[in-house]
N, C-alpha and C. Protein backbone atom coordinates (compact mmCIF):
# COMPACT_ATOMS: atom_id res chain seq x y z
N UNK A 1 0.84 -1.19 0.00
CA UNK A 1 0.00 0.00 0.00
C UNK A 1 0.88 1.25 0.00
N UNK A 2 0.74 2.30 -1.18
CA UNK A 2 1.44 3.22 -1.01
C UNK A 2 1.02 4.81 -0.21
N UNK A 3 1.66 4.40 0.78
CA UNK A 3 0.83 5.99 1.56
C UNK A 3 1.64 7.36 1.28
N UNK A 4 0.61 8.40 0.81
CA UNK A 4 1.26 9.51 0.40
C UNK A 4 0.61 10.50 1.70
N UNK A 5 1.84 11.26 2.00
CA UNK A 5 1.70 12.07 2.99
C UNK A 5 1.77 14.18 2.50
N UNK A 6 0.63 14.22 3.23
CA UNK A 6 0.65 15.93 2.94
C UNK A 6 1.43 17.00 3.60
N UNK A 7 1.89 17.88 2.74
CA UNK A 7 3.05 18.49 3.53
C UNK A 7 2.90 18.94 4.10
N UNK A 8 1.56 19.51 5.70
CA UNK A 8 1.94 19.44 6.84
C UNK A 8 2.39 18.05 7.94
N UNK A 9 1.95 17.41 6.95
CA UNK A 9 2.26 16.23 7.78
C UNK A 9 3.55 15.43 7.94
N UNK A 10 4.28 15.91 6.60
CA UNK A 10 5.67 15.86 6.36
C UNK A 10 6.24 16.73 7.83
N UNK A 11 6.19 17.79 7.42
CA UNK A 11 6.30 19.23 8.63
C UNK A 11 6.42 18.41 10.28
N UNK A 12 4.67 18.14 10.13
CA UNK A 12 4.89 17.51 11.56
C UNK A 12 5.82 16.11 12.19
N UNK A 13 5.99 15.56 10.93
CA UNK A 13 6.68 14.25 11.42
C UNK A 13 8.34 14.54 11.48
N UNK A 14 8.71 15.76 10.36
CA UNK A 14 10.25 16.18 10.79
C UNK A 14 10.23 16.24 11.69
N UNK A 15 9.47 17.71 12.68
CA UNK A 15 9.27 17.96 13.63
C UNK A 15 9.97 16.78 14.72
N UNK A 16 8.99 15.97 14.98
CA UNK A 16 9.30 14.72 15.88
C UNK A 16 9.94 13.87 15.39
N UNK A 17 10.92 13.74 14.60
CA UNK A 17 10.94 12.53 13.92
C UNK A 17 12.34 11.64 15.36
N UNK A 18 12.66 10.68 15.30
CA UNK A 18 13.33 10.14 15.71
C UNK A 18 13.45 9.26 15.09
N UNK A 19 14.71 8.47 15.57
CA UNK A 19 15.33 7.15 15.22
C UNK A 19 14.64 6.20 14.26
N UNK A 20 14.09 5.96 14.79
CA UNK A 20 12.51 4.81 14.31
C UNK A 20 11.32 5.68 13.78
N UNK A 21 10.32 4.72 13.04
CA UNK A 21 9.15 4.99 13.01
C UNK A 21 8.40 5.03 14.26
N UNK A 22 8.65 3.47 15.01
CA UNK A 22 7.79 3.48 16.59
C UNK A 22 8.15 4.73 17.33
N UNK A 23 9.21 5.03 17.52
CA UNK A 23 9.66 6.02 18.33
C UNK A 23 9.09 7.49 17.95
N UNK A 24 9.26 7.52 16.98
CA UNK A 24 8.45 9.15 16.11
C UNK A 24 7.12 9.16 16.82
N UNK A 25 6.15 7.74 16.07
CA UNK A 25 5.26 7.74 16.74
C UNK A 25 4.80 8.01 18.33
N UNK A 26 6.13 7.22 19.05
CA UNK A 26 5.49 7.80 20.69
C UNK A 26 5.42 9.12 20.65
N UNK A 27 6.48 9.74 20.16
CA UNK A 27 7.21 11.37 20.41
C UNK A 27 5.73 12.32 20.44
N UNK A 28 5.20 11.49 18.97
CA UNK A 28 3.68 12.89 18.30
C UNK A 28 3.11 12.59 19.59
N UNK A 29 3.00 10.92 20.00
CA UNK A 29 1.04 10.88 21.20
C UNK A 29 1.91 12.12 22.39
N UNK A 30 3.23 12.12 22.61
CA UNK A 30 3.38 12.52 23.50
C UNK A 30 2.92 14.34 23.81
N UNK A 31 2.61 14.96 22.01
CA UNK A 31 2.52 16.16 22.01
C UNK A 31 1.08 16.48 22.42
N UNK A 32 0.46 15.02 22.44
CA UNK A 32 -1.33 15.62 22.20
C UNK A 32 -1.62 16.30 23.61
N UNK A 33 -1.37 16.16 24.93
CA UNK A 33 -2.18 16.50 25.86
C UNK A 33 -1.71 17.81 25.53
N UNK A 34 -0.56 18.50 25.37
CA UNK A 34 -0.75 20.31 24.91
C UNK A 34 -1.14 20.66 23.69
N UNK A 35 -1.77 20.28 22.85
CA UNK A 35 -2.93 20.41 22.19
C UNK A 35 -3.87 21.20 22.40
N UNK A 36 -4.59 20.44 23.74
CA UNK A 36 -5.70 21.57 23.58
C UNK A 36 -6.90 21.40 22.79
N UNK A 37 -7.82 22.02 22.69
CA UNK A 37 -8.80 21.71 21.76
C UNK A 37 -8.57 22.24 20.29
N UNK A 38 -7.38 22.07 19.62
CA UNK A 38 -7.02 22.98 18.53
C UNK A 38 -7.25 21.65 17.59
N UNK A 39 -8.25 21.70 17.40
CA UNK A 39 -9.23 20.56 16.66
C UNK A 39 -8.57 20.55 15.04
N UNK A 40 -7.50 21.76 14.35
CA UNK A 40 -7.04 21.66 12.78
C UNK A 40 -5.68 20.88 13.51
N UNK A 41 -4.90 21.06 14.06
CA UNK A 41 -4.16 20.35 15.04
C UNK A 41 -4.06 18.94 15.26
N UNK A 42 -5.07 18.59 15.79
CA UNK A 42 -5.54 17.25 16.40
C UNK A 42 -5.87 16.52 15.24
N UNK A 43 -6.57 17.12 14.27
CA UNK A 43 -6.61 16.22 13.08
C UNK A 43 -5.25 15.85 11.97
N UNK A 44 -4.56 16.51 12.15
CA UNK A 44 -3.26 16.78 11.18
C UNK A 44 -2.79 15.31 11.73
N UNK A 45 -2.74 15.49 13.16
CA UNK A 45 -2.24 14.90 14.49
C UNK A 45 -2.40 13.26 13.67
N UNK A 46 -3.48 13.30 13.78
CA UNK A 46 -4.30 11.92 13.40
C UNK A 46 -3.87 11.33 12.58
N UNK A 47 -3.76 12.34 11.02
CA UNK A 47 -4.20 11.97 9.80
C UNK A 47 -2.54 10.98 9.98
N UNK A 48 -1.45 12.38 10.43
CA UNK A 48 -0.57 11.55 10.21
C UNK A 48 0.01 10.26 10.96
N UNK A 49 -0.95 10.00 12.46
CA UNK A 49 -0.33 9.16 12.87
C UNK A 49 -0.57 7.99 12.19
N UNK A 50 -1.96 8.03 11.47
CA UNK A 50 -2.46 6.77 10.97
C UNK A 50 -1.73 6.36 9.57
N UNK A 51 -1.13 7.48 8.66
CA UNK A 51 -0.08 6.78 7.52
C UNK A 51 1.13 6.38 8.36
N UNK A 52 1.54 6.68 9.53
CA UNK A 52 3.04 6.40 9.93
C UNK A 52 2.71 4.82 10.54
N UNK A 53 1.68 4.52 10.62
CA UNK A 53 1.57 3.13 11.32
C UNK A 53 1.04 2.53 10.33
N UNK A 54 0.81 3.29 8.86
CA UNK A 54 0.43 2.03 7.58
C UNK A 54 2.17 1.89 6.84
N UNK A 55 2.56 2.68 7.53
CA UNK A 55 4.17 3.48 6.46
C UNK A 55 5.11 1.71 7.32
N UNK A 56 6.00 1.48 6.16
CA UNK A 56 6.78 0.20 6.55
C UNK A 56 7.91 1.16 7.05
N UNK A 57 8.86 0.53 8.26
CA UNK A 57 9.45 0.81 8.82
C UNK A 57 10.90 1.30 7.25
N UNK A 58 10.85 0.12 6.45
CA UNK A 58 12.03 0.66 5.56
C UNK A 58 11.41 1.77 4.87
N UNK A 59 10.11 1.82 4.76
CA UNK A 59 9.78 3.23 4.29
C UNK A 59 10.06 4.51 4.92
N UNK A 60 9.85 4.23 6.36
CA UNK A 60 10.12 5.18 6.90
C UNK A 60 12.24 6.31 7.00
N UNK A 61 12.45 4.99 7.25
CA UNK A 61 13.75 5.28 7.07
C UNK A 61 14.45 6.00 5.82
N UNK A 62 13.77 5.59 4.71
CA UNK A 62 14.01 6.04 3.34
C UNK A 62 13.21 7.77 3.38
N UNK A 63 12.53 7.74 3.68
CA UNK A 63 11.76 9.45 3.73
C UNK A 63 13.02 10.69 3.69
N UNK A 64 13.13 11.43 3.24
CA UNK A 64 13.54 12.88 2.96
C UNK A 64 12.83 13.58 3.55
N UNK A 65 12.97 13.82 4.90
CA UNK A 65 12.35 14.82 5.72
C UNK A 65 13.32 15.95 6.07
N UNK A 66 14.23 16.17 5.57
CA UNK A 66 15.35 17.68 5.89
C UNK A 66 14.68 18.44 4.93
N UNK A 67 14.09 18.75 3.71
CA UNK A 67 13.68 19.90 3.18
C UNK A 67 12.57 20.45 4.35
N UNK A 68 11.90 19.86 5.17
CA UNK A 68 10.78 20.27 6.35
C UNK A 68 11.40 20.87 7.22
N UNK A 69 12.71 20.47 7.74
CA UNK A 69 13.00 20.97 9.08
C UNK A 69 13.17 22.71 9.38
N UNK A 70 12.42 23.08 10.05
CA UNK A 70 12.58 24.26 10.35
C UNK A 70 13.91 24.75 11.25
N UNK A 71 14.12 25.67 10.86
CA UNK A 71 15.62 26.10 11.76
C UNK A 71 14.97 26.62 13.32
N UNK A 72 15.42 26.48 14.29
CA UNK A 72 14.63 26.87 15.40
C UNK A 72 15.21 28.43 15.35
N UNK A 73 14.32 29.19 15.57
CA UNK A 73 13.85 30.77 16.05
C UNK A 73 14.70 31.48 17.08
N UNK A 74 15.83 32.12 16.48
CA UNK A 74 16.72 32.16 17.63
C UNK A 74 16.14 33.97 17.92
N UNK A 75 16.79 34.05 19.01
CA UNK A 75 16.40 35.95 19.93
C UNK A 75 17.29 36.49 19.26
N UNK A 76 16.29 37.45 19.07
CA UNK A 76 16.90 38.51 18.55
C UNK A 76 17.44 40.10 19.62
């Protein structure tokens, strides 16, 4: 099954990504309780946890997720 992912969801999985697929995955459940009721959020949340647990682990590994990564926001 080929799962195609939308580019916030790319976004969000750089975001967390770790080592593994399993591990990515804990990282996102771990973001939901500060969430909040931000219901466009929570669904993104979803959409992508549910391709990362159809996504094969060698798939995962193979992904190009550095064009996503945001540079963190330094003070100005």
């Amino acid at each position: 099954m080929m799962v195609r992912f939308e580019e916030n969801e790319y976004f969000l999985t750089a975001m967390f990504q770790k080592e593994s697929r399993q591990a990515t995955i804990e990282e996102i459940h771990k973001a939901i309780p500060y969430i909040g009721r931000d219901e466009e959020m929570l669904a993104l949340i979803n959409s992508t946890l549910e391709k990362l647990w159809f996504l094969s682990d060698e798939s995962f590994l193979s992904m190009d997720l550095e064009p996503y990564r945001q540079e963190p926001l330094e003070d100005e």
